[in-house]
Protein backbone atom coordinates (compact mmCIF):
# COMPACT_ATOMS: atom_id res chain seq x y z
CA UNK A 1 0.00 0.00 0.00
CA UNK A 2 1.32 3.36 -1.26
CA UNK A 3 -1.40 5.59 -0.78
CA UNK A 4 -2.04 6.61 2.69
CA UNK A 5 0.96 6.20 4.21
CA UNK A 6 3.18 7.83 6.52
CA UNK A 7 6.99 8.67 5.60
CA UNK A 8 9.36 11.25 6.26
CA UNK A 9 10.90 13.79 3.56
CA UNK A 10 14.77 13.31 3.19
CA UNK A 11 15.66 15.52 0.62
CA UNK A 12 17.11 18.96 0.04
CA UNK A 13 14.23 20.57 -2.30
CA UNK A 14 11.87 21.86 -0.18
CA UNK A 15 13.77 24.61 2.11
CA UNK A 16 13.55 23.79 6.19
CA UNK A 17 11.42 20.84 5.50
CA UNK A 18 14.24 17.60 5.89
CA UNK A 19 13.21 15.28 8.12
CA UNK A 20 9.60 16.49 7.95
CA UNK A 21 6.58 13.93 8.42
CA UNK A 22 4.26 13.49 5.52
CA UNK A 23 0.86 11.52 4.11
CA UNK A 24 0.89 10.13 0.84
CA UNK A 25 -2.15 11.03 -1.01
CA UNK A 26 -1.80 10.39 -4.81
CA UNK A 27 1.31 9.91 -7.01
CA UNK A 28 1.58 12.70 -9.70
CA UNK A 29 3.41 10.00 -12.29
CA UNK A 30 5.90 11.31 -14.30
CA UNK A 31 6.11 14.95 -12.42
CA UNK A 32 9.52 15.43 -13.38
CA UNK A 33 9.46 14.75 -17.02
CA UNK A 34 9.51 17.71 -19.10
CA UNK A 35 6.52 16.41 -20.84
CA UNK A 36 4.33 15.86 -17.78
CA UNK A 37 0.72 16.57 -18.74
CA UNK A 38 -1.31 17.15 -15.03
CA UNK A 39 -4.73 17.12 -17.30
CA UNK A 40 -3.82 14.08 -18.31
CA UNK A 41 -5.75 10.59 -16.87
CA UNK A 42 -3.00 8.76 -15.92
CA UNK A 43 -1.16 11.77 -14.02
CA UNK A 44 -2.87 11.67 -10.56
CA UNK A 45 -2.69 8.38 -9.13
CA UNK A 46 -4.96 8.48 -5.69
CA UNK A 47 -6.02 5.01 -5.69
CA UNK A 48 -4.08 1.78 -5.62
CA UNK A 49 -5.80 0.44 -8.08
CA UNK A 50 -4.88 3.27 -10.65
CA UNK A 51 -1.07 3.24 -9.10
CA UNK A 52 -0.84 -0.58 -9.88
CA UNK A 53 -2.23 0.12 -13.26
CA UNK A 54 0.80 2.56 -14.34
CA UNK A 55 3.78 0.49 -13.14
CA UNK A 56 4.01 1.85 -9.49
CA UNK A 57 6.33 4.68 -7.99
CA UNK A 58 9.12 5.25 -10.54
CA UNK A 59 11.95 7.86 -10.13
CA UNK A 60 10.53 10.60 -12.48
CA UNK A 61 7.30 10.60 -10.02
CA UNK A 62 6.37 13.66 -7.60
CA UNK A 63 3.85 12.74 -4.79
CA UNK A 64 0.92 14.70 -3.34
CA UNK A 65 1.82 14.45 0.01
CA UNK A 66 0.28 16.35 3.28
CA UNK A 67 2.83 17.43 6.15
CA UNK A 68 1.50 15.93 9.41
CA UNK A 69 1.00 17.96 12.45
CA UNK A 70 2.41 16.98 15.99
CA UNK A 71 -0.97 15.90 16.79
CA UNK A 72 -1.52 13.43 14.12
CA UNK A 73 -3.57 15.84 11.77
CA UNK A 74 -2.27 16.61 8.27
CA UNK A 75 -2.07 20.02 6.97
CA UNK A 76 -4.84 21.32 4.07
CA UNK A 77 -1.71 22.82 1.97
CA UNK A 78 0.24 19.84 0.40
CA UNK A 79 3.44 19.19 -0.88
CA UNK A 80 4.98 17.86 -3.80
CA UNK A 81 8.12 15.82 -3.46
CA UNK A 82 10.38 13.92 -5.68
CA UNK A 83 9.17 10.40 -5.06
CA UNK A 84 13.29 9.85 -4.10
CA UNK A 85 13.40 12.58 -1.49
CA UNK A 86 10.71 10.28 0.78
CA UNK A 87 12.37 7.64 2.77
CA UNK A 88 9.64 5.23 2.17
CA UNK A 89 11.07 5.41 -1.95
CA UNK A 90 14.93 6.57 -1.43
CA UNK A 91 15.64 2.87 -2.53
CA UNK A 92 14.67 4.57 -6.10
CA UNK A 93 17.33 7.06 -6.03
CA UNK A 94 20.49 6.55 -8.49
CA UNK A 95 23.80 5.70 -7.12
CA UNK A 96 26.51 8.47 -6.77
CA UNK A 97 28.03 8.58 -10.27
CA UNK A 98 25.64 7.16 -12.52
């Protein structure tokens, strides 16, 4: 299960926010590519169903993601990470040098 889930952000993008708590709420798939079309059907992924459908979390992938609160809530202003800068997808990330 992908969507839903608690992770933390571990990347450098998002100023003051390292280390930050977040909610997964839909995959925007294929975020990063230059081409990325958000009117397009298979760009927000908020099911697992849909997710499953295109391939999973890839690399080139931003996620919807709400910052949680210290008292469990999640915030109504989201974020949009690299899918890599989560820990729950760092296992995604390119090794040094490639």
């Amino acid at each position: 299960m992908i969507i839903g889930i608690d992770t933390t952000y571990i990347g450098n993008e998002i100023p003051g926010f390292k280390g930050g708590k977040v909610r997964i709420v839909a995959v925007l798939h294929g975020g990063l590519r230059p081409d990325a079309d958000p009117d397009a059907d298979d760009y927000y992924a908020d099911t697992e169903e849909k997710l499953a459908r295109l391939g999973g979390v890839t690399a080139e992938d931003r996620i919807d993601a709400a910052p949680i609160r210290p008292d469990g809530t999640t915030s109504f202003v989201h974020v949009d990470p690299r899918a890599i800068d989560l820990e729950c997808f760092a296992h995604l990330q390119k090794p040094r040098g490639e």
